[in-house]
N, C-alpha and C. Protein backbone atom coordinates (compact mmCIF):
# COMPACT_ATOMS: atom_id res chain seq x y z
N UNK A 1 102.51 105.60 108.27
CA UNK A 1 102.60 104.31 107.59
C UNK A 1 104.06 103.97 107.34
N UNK A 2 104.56 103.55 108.16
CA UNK A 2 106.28 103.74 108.61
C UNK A 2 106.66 102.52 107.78
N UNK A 3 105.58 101.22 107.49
CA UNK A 3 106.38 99.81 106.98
C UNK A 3 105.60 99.91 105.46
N UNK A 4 105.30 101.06 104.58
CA UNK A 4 105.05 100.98 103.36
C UNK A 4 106.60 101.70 102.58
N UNK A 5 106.79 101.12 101.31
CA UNK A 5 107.92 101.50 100.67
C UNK A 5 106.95 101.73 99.62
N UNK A 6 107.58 103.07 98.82
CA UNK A 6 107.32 103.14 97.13
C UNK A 6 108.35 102.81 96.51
N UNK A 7 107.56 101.81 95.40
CA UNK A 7 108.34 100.97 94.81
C UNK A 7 108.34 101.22 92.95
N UNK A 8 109.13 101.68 92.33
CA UNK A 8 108.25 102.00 90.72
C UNK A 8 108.71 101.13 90.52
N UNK A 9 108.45 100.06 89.27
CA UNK A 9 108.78 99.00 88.58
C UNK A 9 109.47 98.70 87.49
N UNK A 10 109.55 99.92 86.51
CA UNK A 10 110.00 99.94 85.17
C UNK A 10 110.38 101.23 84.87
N UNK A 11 111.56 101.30 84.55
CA UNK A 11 112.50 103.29 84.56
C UNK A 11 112.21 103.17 82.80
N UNK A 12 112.26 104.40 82.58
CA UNK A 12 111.34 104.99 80.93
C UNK A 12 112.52 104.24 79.91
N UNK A 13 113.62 103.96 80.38
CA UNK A 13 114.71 103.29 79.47
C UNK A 13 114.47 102.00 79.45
N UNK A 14 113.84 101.41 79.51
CA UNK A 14 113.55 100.32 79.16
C UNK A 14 112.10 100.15 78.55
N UNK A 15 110.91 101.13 78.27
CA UNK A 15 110.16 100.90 77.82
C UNK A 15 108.43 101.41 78.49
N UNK A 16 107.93 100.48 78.60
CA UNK A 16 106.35 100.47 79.26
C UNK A 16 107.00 101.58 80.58
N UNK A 17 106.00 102.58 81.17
CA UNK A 17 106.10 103.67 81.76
C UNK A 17 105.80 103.05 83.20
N UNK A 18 106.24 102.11 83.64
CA UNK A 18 105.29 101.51 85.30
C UNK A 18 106.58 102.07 86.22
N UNK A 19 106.96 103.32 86.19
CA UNK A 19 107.88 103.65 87.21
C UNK A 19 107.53 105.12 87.93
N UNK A 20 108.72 105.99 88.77
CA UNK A 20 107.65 106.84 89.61
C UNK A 20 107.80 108.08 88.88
N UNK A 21 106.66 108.59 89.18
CA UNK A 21 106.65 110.05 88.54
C UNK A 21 106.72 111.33 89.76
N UNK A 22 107.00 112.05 89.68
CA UNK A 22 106.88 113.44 90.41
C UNK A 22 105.58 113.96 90.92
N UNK A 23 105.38 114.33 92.17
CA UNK A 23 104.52 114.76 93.02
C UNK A 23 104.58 116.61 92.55
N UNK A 24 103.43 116.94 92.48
CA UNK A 24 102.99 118.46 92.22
C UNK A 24 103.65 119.33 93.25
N UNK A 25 103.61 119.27 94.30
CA UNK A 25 104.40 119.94 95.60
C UNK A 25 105.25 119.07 95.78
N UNK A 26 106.00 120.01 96.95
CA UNK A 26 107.31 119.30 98.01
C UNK A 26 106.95 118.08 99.11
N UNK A 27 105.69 117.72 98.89
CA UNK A 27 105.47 117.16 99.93
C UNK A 27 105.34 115.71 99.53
N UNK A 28 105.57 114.59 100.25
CA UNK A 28 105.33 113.01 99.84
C UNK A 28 103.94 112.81 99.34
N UNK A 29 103.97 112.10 98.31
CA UNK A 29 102.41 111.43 97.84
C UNK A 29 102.23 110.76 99.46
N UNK A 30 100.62 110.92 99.80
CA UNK A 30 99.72 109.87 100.66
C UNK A 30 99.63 108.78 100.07
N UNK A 31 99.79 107.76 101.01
CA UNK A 31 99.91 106.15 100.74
C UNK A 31 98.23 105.71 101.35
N UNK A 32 97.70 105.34 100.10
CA UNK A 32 96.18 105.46 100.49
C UNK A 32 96.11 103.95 101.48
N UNK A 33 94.67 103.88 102.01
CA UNK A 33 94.43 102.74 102.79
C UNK A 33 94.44 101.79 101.89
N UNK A 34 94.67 100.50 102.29
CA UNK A 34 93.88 99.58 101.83
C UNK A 34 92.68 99.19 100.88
N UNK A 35 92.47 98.82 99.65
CA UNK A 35 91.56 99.02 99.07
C UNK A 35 89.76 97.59 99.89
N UNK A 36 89.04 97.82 100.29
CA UNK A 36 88.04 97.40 101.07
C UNK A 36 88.25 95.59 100.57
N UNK A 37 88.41 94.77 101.71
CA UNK A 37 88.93 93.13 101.33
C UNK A 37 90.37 93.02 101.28
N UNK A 38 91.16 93.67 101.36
CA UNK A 38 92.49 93.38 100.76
C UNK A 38 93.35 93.80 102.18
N UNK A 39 94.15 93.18 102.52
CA UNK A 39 95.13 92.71 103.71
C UNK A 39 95.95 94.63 103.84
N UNK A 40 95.90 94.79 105.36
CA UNK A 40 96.52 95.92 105.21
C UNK A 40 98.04 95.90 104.93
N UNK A 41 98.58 94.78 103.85
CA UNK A 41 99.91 94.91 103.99
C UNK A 41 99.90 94.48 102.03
N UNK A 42 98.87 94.80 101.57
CA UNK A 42 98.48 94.42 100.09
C UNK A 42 98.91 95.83 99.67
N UNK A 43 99.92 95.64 98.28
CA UNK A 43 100.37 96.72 97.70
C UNK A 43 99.38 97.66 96.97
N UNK A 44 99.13 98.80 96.93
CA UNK A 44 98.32 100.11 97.14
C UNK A 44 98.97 100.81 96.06
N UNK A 45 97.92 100.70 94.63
CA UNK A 45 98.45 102.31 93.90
C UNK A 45 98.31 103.66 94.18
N UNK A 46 99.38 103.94 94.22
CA UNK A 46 99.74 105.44 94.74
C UNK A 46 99.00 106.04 93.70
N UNK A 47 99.32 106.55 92.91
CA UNK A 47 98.46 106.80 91.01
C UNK A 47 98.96 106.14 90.16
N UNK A 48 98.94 106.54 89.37
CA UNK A 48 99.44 106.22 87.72
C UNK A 48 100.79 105.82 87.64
N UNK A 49 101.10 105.05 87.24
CA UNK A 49 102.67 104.16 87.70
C UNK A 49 102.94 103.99 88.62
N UNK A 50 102.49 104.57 89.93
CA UNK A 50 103.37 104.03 90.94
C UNK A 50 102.57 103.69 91.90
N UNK A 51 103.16 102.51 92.89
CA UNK A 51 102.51 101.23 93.78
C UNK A 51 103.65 101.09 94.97
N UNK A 52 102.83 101.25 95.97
CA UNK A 52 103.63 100.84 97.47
C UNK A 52 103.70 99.48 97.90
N UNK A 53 104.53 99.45 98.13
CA UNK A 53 104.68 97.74 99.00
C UNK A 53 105.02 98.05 100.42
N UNK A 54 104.32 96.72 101.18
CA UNK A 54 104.62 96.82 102.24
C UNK A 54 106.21 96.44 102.75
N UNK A 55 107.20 96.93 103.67
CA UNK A 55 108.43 96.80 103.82
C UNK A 55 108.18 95.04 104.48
N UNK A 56 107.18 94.58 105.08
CA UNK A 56 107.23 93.24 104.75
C UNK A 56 106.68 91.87 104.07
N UNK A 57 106.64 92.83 102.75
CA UNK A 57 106.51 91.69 101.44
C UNK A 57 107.34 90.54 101.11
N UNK A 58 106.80 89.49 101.55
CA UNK A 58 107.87 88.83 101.58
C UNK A 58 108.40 88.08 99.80
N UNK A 59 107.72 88.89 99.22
CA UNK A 59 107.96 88.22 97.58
C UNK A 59 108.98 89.42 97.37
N UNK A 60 108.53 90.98 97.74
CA UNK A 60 109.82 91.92 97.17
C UNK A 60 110.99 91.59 97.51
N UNK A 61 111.52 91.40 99.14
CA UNK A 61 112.19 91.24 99.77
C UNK A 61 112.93 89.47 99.43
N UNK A 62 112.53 89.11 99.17
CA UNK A 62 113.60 87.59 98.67
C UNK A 62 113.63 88.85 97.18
N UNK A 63 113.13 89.04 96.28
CA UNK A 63 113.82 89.66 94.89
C UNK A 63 114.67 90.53 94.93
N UNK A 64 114.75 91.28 96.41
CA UNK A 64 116.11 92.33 96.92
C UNK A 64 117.46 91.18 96.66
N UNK A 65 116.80 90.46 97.87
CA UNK A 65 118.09 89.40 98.13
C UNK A 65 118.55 88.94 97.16
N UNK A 66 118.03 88.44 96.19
CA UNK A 66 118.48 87.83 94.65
C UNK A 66 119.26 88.56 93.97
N UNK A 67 118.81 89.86 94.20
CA UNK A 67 119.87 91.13 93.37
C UNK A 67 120.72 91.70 94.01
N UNK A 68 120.94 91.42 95.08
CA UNK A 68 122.09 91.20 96.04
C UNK A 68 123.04 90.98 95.90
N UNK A 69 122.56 88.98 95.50
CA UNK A 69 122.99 88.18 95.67
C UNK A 69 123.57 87.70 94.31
N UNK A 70 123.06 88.99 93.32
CA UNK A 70 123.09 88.48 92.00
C UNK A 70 124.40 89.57 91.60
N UNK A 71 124.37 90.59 92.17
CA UNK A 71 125.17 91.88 91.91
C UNK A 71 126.87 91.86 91.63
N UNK A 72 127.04 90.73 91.90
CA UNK A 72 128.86 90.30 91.04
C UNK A 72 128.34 89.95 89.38
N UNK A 73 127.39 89.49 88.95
CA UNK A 73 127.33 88.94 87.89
C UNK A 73 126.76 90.59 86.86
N UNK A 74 126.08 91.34 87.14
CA UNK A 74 125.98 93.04 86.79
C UNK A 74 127.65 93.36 86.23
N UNK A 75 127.94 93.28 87.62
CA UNK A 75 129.49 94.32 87.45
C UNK A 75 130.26 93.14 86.15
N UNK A 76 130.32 91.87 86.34
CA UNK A 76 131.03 91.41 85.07
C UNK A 76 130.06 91.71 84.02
N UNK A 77 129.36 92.03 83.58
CA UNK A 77 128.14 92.43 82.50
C UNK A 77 129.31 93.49 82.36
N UNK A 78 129.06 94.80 82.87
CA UNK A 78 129.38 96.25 82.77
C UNK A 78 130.81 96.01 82.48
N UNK A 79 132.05 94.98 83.10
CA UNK A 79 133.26 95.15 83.05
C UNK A 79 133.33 94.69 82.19
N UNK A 80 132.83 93.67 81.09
CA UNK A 80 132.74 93.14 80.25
C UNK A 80 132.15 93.91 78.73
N UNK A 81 132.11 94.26 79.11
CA UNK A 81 131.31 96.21 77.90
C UNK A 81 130.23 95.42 77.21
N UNK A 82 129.79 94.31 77.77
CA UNK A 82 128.55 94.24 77.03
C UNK A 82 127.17 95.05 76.84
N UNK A 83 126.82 94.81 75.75
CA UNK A 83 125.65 96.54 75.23
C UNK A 83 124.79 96.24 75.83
N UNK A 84 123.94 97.37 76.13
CA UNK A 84 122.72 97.69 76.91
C UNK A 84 122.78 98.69 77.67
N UNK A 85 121.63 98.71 78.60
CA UNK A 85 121.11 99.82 78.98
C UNK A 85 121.47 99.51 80.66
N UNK A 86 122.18 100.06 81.46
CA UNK A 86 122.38 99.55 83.20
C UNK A 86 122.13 100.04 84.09
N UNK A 87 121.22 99.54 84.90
CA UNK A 87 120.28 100.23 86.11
C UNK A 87 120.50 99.63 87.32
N UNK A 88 120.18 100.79 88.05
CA UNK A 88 120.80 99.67 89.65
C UNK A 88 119.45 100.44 90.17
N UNK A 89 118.59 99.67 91.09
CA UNK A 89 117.28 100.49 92.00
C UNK A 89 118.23 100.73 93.36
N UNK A 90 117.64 101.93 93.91
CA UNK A 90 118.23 102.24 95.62
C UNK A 90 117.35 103.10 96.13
N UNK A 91 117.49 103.44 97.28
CA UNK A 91 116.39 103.61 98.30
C UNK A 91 116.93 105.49 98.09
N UNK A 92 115.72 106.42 97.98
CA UNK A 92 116.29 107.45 97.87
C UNK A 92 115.09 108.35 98.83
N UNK A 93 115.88 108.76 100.20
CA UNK A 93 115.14 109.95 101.32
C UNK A 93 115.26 111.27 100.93
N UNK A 94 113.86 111.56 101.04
CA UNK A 94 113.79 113.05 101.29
C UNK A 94 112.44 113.62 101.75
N UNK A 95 112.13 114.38 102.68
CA UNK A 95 110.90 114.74 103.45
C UNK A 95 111.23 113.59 103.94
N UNK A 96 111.56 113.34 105.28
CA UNK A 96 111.70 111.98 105.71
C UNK A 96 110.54 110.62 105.37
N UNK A 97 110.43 110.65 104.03
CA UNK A 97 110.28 109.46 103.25
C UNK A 97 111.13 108.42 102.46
N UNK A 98 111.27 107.51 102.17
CA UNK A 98 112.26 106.57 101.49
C UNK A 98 110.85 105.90 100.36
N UNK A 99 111.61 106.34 99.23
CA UNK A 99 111.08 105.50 97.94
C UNK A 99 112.19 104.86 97.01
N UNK A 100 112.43 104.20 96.39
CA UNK A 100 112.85 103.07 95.95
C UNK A 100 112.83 103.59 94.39
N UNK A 101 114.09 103.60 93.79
CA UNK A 101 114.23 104.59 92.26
C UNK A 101 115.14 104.08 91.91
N UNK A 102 114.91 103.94 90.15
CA UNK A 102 116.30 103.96 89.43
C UNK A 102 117.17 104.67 89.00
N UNK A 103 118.41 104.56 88.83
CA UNK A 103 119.37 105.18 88.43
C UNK A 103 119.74 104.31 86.84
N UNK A 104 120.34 105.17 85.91
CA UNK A 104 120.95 104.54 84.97
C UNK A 104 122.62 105.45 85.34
N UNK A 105 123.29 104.11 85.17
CA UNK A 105 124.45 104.35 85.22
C UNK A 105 125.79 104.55 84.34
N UNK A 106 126.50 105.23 84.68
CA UNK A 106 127.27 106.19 84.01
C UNK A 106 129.18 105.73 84.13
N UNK A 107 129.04 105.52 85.05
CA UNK A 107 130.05 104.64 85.43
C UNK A 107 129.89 103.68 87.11
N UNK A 108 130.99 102.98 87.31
CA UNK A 108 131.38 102.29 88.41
C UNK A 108 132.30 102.14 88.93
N UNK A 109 132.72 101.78 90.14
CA UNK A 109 133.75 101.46 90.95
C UNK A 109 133.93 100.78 91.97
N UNK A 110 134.81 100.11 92.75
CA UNK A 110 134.84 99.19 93.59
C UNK A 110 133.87 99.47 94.53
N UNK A 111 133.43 100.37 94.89
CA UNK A 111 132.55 101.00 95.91
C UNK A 111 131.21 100.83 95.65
N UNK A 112 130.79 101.45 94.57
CA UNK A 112 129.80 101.81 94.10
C UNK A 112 129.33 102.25 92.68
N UNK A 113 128.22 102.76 92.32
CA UNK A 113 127.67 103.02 91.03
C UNK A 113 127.64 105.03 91.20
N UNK A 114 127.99 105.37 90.11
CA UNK A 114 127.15 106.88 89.31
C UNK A 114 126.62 106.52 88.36
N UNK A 115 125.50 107.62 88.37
CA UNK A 115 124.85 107.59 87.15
C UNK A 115 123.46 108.77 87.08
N UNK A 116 122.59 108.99 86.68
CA UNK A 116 121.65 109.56 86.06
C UNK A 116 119.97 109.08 86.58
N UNK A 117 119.63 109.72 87.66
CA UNK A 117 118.00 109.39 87.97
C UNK A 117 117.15 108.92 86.70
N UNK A 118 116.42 107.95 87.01
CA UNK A 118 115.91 108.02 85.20
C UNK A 118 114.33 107.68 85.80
N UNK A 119 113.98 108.58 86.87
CA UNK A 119 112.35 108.89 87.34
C UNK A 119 112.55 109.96 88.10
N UNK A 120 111.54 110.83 88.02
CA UNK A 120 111.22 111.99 88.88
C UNK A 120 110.52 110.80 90.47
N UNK A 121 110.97 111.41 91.14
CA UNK A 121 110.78 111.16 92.56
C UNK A 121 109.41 111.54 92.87
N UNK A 122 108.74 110.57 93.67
CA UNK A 122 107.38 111.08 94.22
C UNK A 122 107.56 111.82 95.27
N UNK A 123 108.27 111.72 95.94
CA UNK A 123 108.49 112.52 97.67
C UNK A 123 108.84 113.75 97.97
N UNK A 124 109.00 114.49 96.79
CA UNK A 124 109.41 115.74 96.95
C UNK A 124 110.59 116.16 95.53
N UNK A 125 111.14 117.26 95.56
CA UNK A 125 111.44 118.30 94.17
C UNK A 125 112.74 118.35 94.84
N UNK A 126 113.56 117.66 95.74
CA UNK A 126 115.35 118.07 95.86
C UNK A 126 115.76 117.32 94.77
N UNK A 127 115.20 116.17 94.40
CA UNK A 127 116.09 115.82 93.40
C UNK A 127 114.88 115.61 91.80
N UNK A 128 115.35 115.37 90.52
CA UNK A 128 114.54 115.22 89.78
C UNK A 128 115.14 114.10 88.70
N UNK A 129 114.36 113.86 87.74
CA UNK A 129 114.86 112.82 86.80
C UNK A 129 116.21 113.30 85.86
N UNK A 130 117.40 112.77 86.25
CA UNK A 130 118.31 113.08 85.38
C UNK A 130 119.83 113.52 86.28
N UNK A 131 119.25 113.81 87.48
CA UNK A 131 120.21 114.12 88.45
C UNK A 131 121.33 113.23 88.88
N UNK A 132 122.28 113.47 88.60
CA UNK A 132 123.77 112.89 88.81
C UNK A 132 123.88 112.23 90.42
N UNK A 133 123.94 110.88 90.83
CA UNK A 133 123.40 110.23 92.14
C UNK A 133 124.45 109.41 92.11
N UNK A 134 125.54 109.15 92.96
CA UNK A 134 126.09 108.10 93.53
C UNK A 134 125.25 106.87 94.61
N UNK A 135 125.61 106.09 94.65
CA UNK A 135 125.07 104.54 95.00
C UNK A 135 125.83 103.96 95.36
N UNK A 136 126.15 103.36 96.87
CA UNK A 136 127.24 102.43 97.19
C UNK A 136 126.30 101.06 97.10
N UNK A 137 127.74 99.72 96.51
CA UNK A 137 127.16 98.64 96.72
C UNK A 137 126.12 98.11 97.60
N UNK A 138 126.33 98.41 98.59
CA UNK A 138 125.25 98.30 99.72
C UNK A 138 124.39 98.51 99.61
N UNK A 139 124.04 99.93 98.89
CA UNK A 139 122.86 100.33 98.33
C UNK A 139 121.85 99.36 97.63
N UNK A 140 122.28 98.71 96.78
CA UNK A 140 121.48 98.28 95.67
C UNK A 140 120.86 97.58 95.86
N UNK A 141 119.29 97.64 95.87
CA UNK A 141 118.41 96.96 95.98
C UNK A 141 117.99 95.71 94.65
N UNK A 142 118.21 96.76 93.79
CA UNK A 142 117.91 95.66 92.36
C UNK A 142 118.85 96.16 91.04
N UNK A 143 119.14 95.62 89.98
CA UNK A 143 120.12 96.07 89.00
C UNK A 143 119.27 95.34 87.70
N UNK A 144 119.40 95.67 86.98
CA UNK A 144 118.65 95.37 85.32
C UNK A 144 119.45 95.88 83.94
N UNK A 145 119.98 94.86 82.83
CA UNK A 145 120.28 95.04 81.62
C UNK A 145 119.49 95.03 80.85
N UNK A 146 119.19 96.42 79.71
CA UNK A 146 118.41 95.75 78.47
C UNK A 146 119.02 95.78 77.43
N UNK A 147 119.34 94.88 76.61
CA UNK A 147 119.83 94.90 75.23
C UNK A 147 118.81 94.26 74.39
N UNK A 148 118.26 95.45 73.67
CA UNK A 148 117.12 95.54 72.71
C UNK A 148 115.94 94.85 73.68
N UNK A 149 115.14 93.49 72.98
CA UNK A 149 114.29 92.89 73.67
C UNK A 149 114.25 92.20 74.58
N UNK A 150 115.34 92.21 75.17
CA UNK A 150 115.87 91.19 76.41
C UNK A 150 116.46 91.47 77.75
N UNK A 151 116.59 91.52 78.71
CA UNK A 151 116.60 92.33 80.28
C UNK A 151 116.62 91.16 80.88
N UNK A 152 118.08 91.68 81.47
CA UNK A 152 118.69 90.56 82.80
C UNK A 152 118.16 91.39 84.27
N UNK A 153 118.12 90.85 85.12
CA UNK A 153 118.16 90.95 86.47
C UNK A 153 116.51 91.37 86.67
N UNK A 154 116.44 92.64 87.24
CA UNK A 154 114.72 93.28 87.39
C UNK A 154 113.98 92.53 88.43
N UNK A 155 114.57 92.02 89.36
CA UNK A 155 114.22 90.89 90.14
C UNK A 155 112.56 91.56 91.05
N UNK A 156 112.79 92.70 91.23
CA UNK A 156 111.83 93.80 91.92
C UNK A 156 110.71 93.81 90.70
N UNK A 157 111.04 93.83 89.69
CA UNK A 157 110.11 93.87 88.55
C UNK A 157 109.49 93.23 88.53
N UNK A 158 110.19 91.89 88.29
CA UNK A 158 109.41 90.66 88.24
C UNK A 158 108.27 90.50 89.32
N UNK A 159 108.46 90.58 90.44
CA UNK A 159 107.26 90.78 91.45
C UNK A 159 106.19 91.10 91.00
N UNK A 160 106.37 92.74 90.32
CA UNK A 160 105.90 93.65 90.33
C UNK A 160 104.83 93.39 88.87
N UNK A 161 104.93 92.28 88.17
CA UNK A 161 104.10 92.19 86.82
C UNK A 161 102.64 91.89 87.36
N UNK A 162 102.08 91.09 88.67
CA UNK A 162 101.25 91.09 88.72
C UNK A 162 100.15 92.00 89.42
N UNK A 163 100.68 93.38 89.20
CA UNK A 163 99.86 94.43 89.51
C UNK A 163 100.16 95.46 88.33
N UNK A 164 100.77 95.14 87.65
CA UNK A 164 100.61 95.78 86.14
C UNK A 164 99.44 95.50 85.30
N UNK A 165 99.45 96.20 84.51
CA UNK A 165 98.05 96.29 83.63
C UNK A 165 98.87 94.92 82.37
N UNK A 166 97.49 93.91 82.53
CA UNK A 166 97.98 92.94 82.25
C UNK A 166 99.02 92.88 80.54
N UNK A 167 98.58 93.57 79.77
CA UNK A 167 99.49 93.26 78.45
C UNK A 167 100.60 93.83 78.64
N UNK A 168 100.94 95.16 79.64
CA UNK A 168 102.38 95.33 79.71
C UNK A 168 103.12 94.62 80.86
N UNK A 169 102.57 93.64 81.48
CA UNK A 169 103.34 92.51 82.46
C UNK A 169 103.20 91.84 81.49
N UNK A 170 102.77 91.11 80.36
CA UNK A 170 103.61 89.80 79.43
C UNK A 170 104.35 90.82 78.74
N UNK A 171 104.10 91.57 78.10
CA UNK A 171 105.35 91.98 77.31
C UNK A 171 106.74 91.98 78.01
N UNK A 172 106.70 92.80 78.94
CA UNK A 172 107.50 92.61 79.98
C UNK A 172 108.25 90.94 80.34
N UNK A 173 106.95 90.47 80.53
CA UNK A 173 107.39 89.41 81.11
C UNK A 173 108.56 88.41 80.33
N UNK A 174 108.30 88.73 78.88
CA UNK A 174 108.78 87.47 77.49
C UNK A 174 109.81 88.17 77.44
N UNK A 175 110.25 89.18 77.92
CA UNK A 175 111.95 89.84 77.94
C UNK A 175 112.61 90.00 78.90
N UNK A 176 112.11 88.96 79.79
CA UNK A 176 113.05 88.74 81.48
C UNK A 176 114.25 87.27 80.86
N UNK A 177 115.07 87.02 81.12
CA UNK A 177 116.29 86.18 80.61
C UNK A 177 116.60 86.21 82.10
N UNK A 178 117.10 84.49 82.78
CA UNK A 178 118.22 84.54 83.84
C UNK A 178 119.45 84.44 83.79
């Protein structure tokens, strides 16, 4: 299933738990079929927080681009020392799988982001929640501020509320700011 991505939605620093958790073995979670009626390219819960998208969703994929496209306005956030909490999502291989994880970050540079895994990986045990991860710009799929009840960017998130369990997509939802 070469065009499914795992995608978690929400890293534990910001709140409601909809992000990825760790697989029991070394081996990648199975990306189940299709649930019976639903398009083989309809996003699929893996288990308990975590949900695959197809690599051509075309709702994830414009919310990449946005955070892209949005990713000068992050770095003046961060250069600007305004408070909160700063996350950048990036694509992270191992067992030749690619799942899609946050980092909270620690510092930055013209290049890129460090910082701190802030989800255990479904795909396997090389890396775990907390692990020290560099990120080049290029990398970044999505970036998110929270200061207290309020969260900039999350553009991947936002997608992502309508396969959340509905009271933690509005909560969620009433603390997205553009």
């Amino acid at each position: 299933m070469r065009n499914i991505i795992i995608v978690g939605a929400v890293l534990v620093a910001v709140g409601g738990q909809f992000g990825l958790f760790g697989s029991a073995d070394d081996k990648p979670l199975p990306i189940p079929d299709a649930a019976p009626g639903k398009s083989a390219t309809a996003p699929r819960p893996i288990k308990e927080n975590v949900v695959a998208y197809h690599t051509g969703d075309g709702s994830m994929n414009a919310a990449r681009k946005t955070a892209r496209a949005t990713l000068p306005r992050f770095v003046e956030l961060i250069d600007a020392n305004a408070p909160g909490t700063y996350t950048v999502k990036f694509p992270l291989t191992q067992n030749g799988e690619t799942e899609h994880i946050w980092m909270q970050l620690t510092g930055h540079d013209k290049d890129g982001f460090s910082g701190l895994l802030a989800n255990d990986p479904v795909n396997g045990k090389k890396f775990k929640m907390g692990d020290r991860v560099e990120v080049a710009k290029a990398d970044v799929e999505d970036w998110m501020v929270r200061t207290g009840e309020v969260m900039y960017g999350g553009y991947t998130v936002r997608v992502m509320l309508k396969d959340m369990p509905k009271e933690q997509a509005d909560k969620l939802k009433a603390m997205f700011r553009d």
